[in-house]
Structures are given as structure tokens and as C-alpha cells.
Protein backbone atom coordinates (compact mmCIF):
# COMPACT_ATOMS: atom_id res chain seq x y z
CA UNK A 1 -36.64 1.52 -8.18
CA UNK A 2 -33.35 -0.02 -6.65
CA UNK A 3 -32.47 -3.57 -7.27
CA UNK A 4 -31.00 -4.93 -4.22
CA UNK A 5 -28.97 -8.48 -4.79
CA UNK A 6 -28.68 -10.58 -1.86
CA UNK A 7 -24.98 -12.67 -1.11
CA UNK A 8 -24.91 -15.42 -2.68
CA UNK A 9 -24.35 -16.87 1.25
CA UNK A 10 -26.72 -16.27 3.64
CA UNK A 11 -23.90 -16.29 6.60
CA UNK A 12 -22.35 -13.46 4.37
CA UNK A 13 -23.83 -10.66 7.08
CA UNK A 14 -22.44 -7.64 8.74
CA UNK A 15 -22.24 -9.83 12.05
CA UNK A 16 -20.69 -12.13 10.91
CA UNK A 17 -17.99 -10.87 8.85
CA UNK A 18 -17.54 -8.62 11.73
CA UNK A 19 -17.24 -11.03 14.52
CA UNK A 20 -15.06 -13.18 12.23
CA UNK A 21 -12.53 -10.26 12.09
CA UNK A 22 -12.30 -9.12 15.36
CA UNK A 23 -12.06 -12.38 16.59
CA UNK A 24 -9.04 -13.32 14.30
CA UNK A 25 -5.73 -13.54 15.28
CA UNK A 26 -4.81 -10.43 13.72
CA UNK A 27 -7.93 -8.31 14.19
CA UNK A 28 -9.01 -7.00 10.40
CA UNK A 29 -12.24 -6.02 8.98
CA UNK A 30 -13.61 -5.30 5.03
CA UNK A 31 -13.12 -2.43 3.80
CA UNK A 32 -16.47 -2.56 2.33
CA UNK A 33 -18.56 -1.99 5.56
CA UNK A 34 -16.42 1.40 5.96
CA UNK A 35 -18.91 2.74 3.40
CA UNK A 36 -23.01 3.11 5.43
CA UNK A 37 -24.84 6.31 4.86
CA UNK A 38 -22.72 8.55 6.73
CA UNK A 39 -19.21 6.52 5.76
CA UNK A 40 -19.91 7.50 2.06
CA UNK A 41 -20.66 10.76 2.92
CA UNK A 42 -17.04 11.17 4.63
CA UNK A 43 -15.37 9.37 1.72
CA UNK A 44 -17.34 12.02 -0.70
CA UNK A 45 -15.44 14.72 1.73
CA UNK A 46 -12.40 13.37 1.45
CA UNK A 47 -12.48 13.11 -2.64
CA UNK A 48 -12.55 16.84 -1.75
CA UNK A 49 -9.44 17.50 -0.11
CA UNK A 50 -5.93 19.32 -1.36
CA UNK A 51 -3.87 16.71 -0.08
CA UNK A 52 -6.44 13.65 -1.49
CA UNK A 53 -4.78 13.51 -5.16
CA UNK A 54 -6.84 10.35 -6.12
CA UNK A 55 -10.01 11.87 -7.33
CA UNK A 56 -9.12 15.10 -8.73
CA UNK A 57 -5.89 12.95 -10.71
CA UNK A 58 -8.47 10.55 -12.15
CA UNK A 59 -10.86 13.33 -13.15
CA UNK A 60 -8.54 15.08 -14.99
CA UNK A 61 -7.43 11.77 -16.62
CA UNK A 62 -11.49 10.86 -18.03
CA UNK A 63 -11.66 14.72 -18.98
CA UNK A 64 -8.78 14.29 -21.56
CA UNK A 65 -9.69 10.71 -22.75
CA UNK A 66 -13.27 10.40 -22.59
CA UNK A 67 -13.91 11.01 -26.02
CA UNK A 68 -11.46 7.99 -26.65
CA UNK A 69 -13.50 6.21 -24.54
CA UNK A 70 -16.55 6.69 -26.80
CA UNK A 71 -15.26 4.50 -29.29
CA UNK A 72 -15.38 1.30 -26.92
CA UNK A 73 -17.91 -1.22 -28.55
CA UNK A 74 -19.99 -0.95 -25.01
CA UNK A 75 -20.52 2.19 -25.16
CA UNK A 76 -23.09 1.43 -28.12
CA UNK A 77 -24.96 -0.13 -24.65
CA UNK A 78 -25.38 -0.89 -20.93
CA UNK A 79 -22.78 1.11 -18.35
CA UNK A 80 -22.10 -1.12 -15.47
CA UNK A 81 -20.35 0.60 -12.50
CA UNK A 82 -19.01 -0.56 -9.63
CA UNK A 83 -18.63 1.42 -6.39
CA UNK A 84 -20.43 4.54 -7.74
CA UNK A 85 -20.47 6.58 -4.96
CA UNK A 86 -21.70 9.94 -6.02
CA UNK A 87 -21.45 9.09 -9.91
CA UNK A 88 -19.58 12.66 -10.30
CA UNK A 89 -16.54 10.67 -12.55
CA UNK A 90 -19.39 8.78 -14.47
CA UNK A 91 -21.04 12.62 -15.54
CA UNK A 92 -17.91 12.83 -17.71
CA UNK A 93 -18.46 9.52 -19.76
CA UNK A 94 -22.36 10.11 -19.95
CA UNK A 95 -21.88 13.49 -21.42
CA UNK A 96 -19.33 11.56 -24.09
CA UNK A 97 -21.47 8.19 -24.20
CA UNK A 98 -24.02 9.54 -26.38
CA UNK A 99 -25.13 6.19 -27.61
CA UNK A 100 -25.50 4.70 -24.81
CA UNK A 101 -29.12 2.69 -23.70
CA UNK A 102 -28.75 1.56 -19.93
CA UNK A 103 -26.66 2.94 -16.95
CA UNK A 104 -26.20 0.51 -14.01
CA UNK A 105 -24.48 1.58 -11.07
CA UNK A 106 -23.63 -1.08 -8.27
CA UNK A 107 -23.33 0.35 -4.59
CA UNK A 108 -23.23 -0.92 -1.33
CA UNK A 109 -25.05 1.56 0.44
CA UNK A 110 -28.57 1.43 -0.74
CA UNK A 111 -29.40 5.16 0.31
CA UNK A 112 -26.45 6.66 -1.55
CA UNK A 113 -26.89 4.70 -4.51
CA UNK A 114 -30.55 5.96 -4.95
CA UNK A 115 -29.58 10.03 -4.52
CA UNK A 116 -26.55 9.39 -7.17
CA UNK A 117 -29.35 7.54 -9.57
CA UNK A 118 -31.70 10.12 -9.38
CA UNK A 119 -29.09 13.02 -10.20
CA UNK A 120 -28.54 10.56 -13.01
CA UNK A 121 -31.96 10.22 -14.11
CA UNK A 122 -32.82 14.01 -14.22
CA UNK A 123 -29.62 14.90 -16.24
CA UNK A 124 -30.25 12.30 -18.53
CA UNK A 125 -34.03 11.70 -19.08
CA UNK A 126 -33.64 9.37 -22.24
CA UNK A 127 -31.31 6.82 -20.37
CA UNK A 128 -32.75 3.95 -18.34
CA UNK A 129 -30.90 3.98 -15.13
CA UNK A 130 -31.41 0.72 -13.41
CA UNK A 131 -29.36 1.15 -9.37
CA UNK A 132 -27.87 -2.13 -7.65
CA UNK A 133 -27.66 -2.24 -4.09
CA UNK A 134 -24.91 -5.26 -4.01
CA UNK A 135 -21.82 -6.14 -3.05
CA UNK A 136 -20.23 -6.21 -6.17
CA UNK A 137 -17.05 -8.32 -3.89
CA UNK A 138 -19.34 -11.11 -4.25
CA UNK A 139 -20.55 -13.21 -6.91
CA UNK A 140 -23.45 -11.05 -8.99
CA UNK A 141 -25.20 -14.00 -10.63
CA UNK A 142 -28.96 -12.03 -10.51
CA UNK A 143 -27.52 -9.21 -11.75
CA UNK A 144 -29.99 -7.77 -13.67
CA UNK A 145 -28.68 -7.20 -17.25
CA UNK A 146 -29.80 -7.02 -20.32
CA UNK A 147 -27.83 -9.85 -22.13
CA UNK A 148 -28.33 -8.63 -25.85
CA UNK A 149 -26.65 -5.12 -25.37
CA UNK A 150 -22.52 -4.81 -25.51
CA UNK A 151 -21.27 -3.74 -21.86
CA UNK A 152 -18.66 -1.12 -20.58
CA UNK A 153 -17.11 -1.93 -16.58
CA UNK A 154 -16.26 1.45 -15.20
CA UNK A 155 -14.43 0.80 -12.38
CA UNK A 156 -13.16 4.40 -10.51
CA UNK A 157 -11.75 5.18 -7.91
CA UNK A 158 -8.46 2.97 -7.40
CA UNK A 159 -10.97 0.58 -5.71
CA UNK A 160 -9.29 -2.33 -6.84
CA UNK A 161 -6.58 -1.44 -4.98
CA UNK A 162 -8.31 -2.02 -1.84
CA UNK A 163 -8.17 -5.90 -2.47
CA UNK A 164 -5.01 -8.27 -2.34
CA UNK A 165 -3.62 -9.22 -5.35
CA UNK A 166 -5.06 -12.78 -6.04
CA UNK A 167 -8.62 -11.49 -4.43
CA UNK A 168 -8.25 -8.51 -7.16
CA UNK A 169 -7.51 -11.36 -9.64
CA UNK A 170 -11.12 -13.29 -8.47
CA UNK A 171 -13.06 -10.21 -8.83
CA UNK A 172 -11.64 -9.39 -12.26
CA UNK A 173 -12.42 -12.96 -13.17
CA UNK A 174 -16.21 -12.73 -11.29
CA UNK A 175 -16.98 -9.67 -13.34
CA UNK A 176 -16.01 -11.76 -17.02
CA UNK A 177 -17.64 -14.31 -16.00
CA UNK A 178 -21.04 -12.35 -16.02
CA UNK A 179 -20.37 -9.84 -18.65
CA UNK A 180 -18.13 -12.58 -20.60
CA UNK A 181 -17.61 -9.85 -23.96
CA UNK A 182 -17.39 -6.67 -22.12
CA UNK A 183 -14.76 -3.82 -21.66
CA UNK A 184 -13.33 -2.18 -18.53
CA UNK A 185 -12.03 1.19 -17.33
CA UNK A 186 -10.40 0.96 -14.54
CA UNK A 187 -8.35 3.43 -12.14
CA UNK A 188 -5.45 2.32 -10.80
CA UNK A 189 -3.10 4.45 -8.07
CA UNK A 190 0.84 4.22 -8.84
CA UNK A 191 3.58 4.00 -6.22
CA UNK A 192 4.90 7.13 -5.46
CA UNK A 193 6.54 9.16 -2.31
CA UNK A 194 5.33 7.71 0.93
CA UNK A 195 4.75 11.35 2.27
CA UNK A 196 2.75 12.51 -0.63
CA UNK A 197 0.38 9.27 0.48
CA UNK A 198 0.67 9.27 4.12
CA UNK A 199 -0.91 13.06 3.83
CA UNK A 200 -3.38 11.61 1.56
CA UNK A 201 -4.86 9.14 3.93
CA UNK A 202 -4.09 10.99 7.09
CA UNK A 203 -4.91 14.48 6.11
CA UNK A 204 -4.29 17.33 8.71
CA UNK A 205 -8.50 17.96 8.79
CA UNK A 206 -8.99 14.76 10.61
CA UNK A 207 -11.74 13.47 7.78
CA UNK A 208 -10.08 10.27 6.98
CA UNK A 209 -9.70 9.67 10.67
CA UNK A 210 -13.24 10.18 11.40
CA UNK A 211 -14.19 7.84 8.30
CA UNK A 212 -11.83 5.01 9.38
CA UNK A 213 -13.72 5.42 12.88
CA UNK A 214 -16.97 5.99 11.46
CA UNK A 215 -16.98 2.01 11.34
CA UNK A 216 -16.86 1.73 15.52
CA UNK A 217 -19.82 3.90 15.88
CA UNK A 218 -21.32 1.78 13.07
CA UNK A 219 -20.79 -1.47 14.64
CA UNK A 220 -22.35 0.38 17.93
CA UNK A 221 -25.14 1.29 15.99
CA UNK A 222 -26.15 -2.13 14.27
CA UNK A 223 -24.52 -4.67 16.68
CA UNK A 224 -24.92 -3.44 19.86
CA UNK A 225 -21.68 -3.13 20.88
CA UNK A 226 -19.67 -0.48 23.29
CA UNK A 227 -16.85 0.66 21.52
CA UNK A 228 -15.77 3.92 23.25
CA UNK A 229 -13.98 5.61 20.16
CA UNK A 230 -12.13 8.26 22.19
CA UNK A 231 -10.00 4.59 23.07
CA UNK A 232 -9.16 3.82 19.62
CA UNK A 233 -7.18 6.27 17.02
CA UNK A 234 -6.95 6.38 13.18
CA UNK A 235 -3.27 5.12 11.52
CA UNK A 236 -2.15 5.37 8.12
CA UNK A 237 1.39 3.09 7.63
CA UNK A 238 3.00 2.77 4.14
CA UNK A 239 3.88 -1.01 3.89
CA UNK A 240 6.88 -0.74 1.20
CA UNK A 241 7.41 -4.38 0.51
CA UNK A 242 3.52 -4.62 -0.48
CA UNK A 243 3.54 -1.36 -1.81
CA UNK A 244 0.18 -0.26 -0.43
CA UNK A 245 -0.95 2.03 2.31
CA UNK A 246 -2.73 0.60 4.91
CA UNK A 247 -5.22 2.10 7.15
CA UNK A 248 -5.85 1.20 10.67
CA UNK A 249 -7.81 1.75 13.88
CA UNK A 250 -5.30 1.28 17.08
CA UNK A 251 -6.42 0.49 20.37
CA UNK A 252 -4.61 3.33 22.95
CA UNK A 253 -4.89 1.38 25.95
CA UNK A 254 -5.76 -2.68 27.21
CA UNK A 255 -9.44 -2.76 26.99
CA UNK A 256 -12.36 -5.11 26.67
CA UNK A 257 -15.66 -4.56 24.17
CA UNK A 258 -18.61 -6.45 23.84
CA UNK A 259 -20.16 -7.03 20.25
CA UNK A 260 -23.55 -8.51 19.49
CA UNK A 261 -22.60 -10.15 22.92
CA UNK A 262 -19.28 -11.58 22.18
CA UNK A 263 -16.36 -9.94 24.27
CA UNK A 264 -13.25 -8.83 22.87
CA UNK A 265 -10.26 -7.83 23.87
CA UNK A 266 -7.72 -5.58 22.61
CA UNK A 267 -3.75 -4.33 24.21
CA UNK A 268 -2.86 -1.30 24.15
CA UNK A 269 -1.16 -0.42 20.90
CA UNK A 270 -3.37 -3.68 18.93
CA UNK A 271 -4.87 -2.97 15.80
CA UNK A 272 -8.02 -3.44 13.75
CA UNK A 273 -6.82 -4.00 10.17
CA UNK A 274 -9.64 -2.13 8.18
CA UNK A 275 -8.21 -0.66 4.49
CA UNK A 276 -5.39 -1.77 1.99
CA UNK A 277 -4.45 0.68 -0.80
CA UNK A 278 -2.46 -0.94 -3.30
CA UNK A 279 -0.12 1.27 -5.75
CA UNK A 280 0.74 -0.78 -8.73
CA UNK A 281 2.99 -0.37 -11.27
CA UNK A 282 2.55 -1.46 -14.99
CA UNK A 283 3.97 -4.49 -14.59
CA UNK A 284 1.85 -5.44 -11.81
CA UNK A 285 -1.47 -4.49 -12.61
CA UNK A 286 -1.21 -6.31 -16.22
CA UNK A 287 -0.21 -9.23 -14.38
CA UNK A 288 -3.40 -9.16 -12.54
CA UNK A 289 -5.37 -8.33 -15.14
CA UNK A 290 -4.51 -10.90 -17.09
CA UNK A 291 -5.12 -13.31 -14.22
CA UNK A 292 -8.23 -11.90 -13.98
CA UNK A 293 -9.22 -13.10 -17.46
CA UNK A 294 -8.33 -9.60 -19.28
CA UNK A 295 -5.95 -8.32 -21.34
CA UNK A 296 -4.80 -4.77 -21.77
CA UNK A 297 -5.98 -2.32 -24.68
CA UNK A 298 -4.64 1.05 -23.20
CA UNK A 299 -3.63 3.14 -20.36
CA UNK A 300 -3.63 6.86 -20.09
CA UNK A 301 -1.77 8.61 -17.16
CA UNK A 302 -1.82 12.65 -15.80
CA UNK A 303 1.65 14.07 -16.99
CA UNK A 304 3.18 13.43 -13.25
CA UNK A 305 2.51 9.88 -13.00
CA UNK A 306 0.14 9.55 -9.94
CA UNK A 307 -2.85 7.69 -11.42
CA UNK A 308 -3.40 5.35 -14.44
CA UNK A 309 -6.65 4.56 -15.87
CA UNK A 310 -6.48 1.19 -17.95
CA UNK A 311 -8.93 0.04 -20.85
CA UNK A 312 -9.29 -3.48 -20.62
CA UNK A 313 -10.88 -6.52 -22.55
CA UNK A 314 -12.27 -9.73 -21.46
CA UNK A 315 -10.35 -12.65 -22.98
């Protein structure tokens, strides 16, 4: 059975984060609600892709280190992960976590949460595999752990990334305060040549484009609204001076849209705002960390420098 943890704000809906967006001076919208049914299923298509270095990087990264990873005191106990997706990275640590007693994997979307904990649960009958449909961005106070067993984080992906820097600092701290003694592993994408990411989040196949619009026919779907999507295209931009690539959704001509019955309006060339991608270096990532409430045990990188994955400690 899936736990599903409700915000910790009742006002903290898909309407209303959505209207609060579009309605801002500079249209932007979560990158969380990028990821329904079919959203996840894109971003799974994506983690397949030549030019998509993320994923495969990270992979290869766990694959050398895992047994490393084995040693960390909650690994003796409950897995917490946030974002699973598909759990593929978190088959690697199982296989190595052989003392482990719980597996908990937090997801937004409910339905692709429950098919990655039932691969889980067949491949490893002996673990209990408790699913959270949450939005680990928000404050997990019901989380539903077991408070006597050590804890691992494993946080894949380069998700943090997505967040600015002090809101990557809250949700570090968020995540000690519940699990106050635990460890982390978390992946986190390095700067590197802005053509080498541009192609990774605008890839020639047009699958990150049709995820990034994915959210229109979403908001369609749930709100009511009209969005025609042929109107809007997919950007990718590398913002230097923030170091992070940003995605957006631009508007290709002046047009009006209604949404759960508010109208807005967009000029031609106006954005929606919908992902951030941080790269950080060493530097900057231990500086949030340790904002966060963590310090730094280790970090293992692939032999080119793309991706980092960072043991951490709550402090």
C-alpha cells in the first residue's frame, strides 16, 4: 500500500501554485508538477538518451562505489529516497545493501511510485518496501518512519540542482530535521561546456521538448484551461553567472489563455519559467551543504568530471 502525505498547507494545490505563477510578474512554475504519469514517463526517456550524460554518469559513479557505500551506518537500516522515479540507480545499492530492513521511496506521482515499488518488492522479497506519495519540497512531518532504525538519504538524480541555492539549503535542513542522525548520497551535476548541456536538455529527438510541454497539456487536463501548445515552444538557455541551465516554455506569438477561469496573457517571445539546473562546483555545493545542516564525508566523481556524488552527514 502507498502512503500518500498531504502539504502541510492546504492552499499548497496544483491550482494554486499554478495560478500563482502564471500570474507573476515573471511567469514561472515548479518544476515539480513537470513530473504526472506521462511527465515521468518522458523524463524516464530522456535518462535514455546519448546526449543526456546525467544518468548514465551517475550510474557508472554508484557501480564503482557502492560497495563503499555499504559501510554507511544506515545502511544497517531504513533507505529513504527522494524523487525515485523508476528506482533503476537504487537496484545498485540494494544489491550492495545487504543489511538493510526498510526501503522508502518518496515520489510525487503516486502511479509511478507504486510500479517502481513493486519491481522493488519482487526483486527483493525479504525487504519491507513502504512507497510515499509526497512532495518531499515540503515539510514531511508524517513521514512514516521507523524512528529506532539508522537512516541512509539517497538523493539521485542532480535533483537538488533544480532548486535555488538557499531553497536547496531549506530542504537539506527539512530532511535533518526529520532524520536528525542520518547520512546522504547525493548527485550533484558540475559546470562544464555549455554545448555539451544545451544538447543535453534540448536533444535533437524533441523528448525534452515534449516533457517541458507535457506541463500545458497537463494544466489543460486538470484545470481546464486552453493552452494551444502548437503556440508555445520548448527553450533551453545556459545562464553563466548562475551557472545553471534553465528550461523554458516561450510564447511564439501575443495570445490570451484562460486557466481554471482566470485569463492570462502572454507577448510574443514571453516566457514560462518552468526548470533550473544548477552545476555546482566543490566549493559551492559544500557551502550549501553545510547550510543545510551537513557536513561532507566524501565525494566520488567519473574520471571526466561531469557528475559528483557526495556522502554526507547530518551535523
Amino acid at each position: 500500500m502507498t502512503k500518500h502525505v498531504p502539504p502541510v498547507s492546504p492552499d499548497n494545490t496544483f491550482r494554486t501554485e499554478i495560478l500563482a505563477g502564471l500570474t507573476a510578474g515573471r511567469k514561472t512554475i515548479s518544476s515539480k508538477w513537470l513530473y504526472d504519469d506521462v511527465g515521468s514517463h518522458l523524463f524516464e526517456a530522456i535518462t535514455e538518451l546519448d546526449a543526456y550524460y546525467p544518468t548514465r554518469t551517475e550510474l557508472a559513479i554508484l557501480e564503482q562505489n557502492r560497495r563503499k557505500y555499504a559501510r554507511l551506518p544506515g545502511t544497517r537500516g531504513a533507505m529513504v529516497e527522494l524523487g525515485s522515479g523508476s528506482s533503476r540507480k537504487t537496484d545498485l545499492l540494494l544489491g550492495a545493501f545487504s543489511d538493510l530492513s526498510v526501503y522508502m521511496p518518496i515520489d510525487i506521482s503516486a502511479n509511478h511510485l507504486k510500479t517502481a515499488a513493486e519491481k522493488v518488492r519482487r526483486a527483493y522479497p525479504s525487504l519491507a518496501v513502504i512507497p510515499v506519495a509526497a512532495d518531499f519540497t515540503q515539510p514531511l512531518g508524517q513521514l512514516p518512519l521507523l524512528p529506532e532504525l539508522p537512516v541512509v538519504v539517497f538523493f539521485p538524480g542532480s535533483t537538488i540542482g533544480n532548486f535555488e541555492k538557499a531553497e536547496a539549503a531549506q530542504l537539506l535542513g527539512n530532511i535533518r530535521k526529520i532524520m536528525p542522525e542520518s547520512t546522504m548520497i547525493v548527485g550533484v551535476d558540475r559546470p562544464k561546456a555549455e554545448e555539451v548541456l544545451i544538447e543535453a536538455y534540448d536533444d535533437p529527438a524533441g523528448i525534452t521538448a515534449a516533457f517541458n510541454q507535457n506541463l500545458l497539456q497537463r494544466i489543460n487536463r486538470e484545470l481546464g484551461a486552453d493552452f494551444d501548445l502548437a503556440s508555445f515552444t520548448h527553450r533551453a538557455v545556459w545562464n553563466g553567472l548562475e551557472s545553471r541551465v534553465e528550461m523554458h516554455l516561450e510564447s511564439l506569438r501575443d495570445q490570451s489563455v484562460s486557466v481554471a477561469g482566470t485569463r492570462i496573457d502572454f507577448a510574443a517571445g514571453e516566457t514560462v519559467h518552468t526548470e533550473n539546473s544548477h552545476k555546482y562546483s566543490e566549493e559551492a555545493f559544500t557551502g550549501i551543504a553545510n547550510e543545510g545542516g551537513w557536513r561532507v564525508l566524501d565525494r566520488d566523481s567519473d574520471k571526466d568530471g561531469l557528475f559528483s556524488v557526495y556522502t554526507l552527514q547530518a551535523v
